[in-house]
N, C-alpha and C. Protein backbone atom coordinates (compact mmCIF):
# COMPACT_ATOMS: atom_id res chain seq x y z
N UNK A 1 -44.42 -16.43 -48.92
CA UNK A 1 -45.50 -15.79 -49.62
C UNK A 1 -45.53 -16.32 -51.05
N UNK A 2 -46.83 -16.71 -51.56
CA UNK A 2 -46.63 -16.80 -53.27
C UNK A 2 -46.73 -16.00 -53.99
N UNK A 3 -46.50 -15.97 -55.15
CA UNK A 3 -46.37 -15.26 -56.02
C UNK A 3 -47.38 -14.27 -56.18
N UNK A 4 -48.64 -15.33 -56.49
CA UNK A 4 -50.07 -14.34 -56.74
C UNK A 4 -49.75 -13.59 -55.54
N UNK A 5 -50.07 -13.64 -53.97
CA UNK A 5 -50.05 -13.40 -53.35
C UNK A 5 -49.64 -11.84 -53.28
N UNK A 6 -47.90 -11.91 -54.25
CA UNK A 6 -46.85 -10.86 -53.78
C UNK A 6 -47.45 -9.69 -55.21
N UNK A 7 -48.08 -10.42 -56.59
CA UNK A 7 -48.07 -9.39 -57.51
C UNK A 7 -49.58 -8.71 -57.19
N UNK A 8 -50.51 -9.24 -56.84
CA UNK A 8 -52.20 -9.28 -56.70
C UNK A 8 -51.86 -7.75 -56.59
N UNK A 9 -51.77 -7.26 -55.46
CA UNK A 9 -52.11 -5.40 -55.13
C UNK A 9 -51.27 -4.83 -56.00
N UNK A 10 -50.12 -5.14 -56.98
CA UNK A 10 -49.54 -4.16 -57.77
C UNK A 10 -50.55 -3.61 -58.64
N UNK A 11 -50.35 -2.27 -59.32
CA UNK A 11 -50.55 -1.79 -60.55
C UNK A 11 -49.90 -1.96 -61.86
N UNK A 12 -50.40 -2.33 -62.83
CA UNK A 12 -50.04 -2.65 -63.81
C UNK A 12 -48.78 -2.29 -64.27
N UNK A 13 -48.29 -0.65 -64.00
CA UNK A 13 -46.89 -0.33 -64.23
C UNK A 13 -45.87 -0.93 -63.12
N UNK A 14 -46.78 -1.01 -61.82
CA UNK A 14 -45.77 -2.03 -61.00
C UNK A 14 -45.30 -3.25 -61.21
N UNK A 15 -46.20 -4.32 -61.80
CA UNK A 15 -45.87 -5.20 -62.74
C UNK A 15 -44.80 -5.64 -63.42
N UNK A 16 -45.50 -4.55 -64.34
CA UNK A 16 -44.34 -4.32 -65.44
C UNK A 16 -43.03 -3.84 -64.85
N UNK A 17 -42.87 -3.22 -64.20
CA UNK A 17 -41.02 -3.20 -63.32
C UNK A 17 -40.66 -4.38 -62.90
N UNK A 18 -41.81 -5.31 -62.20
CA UNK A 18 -41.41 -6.20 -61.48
C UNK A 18 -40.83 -7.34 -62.40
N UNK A 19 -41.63 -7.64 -63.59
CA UNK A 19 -41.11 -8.69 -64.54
C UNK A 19 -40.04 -8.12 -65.39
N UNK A 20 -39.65 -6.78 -65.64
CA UNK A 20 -38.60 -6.51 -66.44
C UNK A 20 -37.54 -6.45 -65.31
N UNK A 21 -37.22 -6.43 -63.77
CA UNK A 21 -36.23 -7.33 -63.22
C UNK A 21 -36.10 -8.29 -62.99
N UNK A 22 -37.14 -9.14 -63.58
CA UNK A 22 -37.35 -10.40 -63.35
C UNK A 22 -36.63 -11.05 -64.83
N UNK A 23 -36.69 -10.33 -65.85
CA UNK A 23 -35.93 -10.80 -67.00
C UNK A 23 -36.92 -10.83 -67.85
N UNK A 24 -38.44 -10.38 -67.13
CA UNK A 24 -39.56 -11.54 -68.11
C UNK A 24 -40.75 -10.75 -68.69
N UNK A 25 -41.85 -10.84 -68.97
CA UNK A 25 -42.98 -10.38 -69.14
C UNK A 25 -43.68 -10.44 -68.37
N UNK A 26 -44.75 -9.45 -67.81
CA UNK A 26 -46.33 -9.58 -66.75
C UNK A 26 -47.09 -10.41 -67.20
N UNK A 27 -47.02 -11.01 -68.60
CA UNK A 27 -47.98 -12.27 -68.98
C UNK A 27 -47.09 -13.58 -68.53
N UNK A 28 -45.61 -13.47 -68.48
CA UNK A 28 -45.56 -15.14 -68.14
C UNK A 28 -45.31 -14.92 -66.33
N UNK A 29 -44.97 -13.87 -65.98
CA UNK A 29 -45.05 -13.65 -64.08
C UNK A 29 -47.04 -13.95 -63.86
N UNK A 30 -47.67 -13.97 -64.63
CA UNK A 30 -49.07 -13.90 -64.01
C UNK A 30 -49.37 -15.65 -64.40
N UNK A 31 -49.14 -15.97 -65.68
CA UNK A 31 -48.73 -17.31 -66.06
C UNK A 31 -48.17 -18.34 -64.57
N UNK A 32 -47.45 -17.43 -63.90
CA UNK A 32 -46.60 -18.61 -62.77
C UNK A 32 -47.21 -18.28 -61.94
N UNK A 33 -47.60 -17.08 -61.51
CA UNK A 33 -48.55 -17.06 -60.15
C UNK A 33 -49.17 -17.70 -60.28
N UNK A 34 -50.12 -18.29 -62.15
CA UNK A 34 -51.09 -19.22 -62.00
C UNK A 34 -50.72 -20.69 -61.87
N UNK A 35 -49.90 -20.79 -61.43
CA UNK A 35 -49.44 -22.31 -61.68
C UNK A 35 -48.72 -22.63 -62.47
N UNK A 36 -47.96 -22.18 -63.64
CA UNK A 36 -47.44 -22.47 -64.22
C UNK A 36 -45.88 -23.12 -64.04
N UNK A 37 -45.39 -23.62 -63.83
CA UNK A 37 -43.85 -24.17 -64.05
C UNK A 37 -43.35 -23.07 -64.71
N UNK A 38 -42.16 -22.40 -63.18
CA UNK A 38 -41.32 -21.67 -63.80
C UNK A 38 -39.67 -22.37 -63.96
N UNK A 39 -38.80 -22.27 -64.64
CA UNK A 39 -37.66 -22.48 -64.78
C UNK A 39 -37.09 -22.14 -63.55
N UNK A 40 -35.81 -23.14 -63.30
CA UNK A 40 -35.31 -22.40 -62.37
C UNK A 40 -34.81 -21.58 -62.04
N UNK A 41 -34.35 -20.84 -63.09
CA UNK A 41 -33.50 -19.57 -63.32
C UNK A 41 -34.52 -18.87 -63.17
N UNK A 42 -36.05 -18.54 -64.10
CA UNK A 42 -36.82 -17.67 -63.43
C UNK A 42 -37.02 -17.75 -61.96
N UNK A 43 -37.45 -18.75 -61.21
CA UNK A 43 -37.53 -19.02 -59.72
C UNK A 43 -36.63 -17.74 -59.25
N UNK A 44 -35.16 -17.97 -59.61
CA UNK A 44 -34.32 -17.35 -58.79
C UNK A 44 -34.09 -16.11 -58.55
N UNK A 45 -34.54 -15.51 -60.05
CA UNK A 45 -34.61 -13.74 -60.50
C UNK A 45 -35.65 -13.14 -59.78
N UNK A 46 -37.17 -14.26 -59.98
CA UNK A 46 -38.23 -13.52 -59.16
C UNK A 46 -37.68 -13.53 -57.64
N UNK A 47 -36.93 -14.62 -56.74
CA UNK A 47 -36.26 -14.50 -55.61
C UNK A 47 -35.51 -12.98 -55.55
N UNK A 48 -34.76 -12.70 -56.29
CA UNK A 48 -34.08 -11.54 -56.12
C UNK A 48 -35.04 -10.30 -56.53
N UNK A 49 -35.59 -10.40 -57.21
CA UNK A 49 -36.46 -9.29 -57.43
C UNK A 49 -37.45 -8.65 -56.84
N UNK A 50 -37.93 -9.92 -55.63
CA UNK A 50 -39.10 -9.79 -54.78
C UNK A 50 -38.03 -9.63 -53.53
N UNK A 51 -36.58 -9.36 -53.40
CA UNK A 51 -36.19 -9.08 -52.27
C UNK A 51 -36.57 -10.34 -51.41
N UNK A 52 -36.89 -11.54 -52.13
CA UNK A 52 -36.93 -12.61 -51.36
C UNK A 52 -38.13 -12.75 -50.73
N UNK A 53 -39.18 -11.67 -51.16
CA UNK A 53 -40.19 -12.05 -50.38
C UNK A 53 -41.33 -13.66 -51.23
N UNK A 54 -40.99 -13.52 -52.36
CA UNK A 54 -41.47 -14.63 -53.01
C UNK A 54 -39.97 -15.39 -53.10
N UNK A 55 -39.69 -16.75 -52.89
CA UNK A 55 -38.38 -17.52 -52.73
C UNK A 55 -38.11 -18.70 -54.07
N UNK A 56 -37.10 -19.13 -53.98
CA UNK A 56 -37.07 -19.80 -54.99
C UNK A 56 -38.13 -21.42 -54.42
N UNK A 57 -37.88 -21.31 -53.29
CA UNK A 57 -38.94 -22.33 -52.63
C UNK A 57 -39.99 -22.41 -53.07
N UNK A 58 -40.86 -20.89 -52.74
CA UNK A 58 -42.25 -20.83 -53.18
C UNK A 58 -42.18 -21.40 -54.62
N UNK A 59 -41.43 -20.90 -55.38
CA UNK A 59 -41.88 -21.02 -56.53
C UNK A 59 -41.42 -22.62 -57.50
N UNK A 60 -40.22 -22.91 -57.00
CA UNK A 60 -40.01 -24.40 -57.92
C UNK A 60 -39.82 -25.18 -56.17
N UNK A 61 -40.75 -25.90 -55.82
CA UNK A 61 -40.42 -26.74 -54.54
C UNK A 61 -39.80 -27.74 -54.49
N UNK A 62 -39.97 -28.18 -56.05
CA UNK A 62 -39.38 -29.47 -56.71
C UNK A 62 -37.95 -29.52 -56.57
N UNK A 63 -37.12 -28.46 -56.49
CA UNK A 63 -35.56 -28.35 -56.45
C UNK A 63 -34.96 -28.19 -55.35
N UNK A 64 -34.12 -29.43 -54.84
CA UNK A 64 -33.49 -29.34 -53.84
C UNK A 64 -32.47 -27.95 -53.57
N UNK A 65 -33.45 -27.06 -53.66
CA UNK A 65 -32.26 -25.56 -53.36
C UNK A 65 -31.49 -25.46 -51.82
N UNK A 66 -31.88 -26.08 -50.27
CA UNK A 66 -31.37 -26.41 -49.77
C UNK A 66 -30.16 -26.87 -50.21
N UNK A 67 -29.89 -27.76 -50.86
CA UNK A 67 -28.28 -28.48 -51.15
C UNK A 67 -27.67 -27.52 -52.27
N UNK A 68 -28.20 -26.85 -53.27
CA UNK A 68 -27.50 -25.90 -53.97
C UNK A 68 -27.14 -24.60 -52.92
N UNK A 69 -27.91 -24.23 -52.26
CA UNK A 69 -27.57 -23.47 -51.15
C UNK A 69 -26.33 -23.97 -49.95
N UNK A 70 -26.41 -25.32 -49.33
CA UNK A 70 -25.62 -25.13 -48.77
C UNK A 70 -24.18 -25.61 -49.68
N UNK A 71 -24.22 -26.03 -50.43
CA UNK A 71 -22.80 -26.30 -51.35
C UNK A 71 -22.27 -25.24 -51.84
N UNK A 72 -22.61 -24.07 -51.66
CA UNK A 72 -21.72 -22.72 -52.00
C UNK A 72 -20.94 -22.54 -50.56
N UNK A 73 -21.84 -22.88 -49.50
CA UNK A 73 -21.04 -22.44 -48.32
C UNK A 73 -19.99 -23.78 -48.09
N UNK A 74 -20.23 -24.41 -48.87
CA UNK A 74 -19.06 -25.89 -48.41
C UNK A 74 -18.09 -25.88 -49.10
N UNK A 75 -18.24 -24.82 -50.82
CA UNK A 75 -16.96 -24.43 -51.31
C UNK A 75 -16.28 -23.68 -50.59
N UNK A 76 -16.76 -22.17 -50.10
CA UNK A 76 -15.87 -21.54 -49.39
C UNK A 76 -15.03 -21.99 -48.23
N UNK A 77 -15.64 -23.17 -47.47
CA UNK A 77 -14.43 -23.37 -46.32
C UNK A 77 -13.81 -23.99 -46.87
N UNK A 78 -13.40 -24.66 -48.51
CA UNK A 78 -12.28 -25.60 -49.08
C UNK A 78 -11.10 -24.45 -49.24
């Protein structure tokens, strides 16, 4: 799902919860729904914040998160 997609039906105070677990403001979360280039660290907060329903995928596609993903599981079997 994208972003716009996941904030569009909130209410404004919903929003606003959603970007203050996000770390951020409802002007730069509406900023990235519009296209904007988010950091990857934002990517990841909105991932956790949306319960994953918006991913770090959706949002930076550019980053091989596949290989940051599976290299946590390739530390643990060391």
């Amino acid at each position: 799902m994208g972003l716009l997609e996941y904030i569009r039906p909130m209410t404004s105070e919903q929003l606003e919860a959603f970007a203050f677990g996000c770390g951020t403001t409802p002007g730069q979360i509406k900023q990235v729904a519009y296209g904007r280039r988010a950091s990857a660290e934002l990517a990841i907060r909105i991932d956790i914040a949306s319960g994953a329903a918006v991913t770090c995928e959706d949002i930076r596609p550019d980053v091989d998160w596949g290989y940051l993903r599976n290299s946590n599981d390739s530390n643990k079997a060391a």
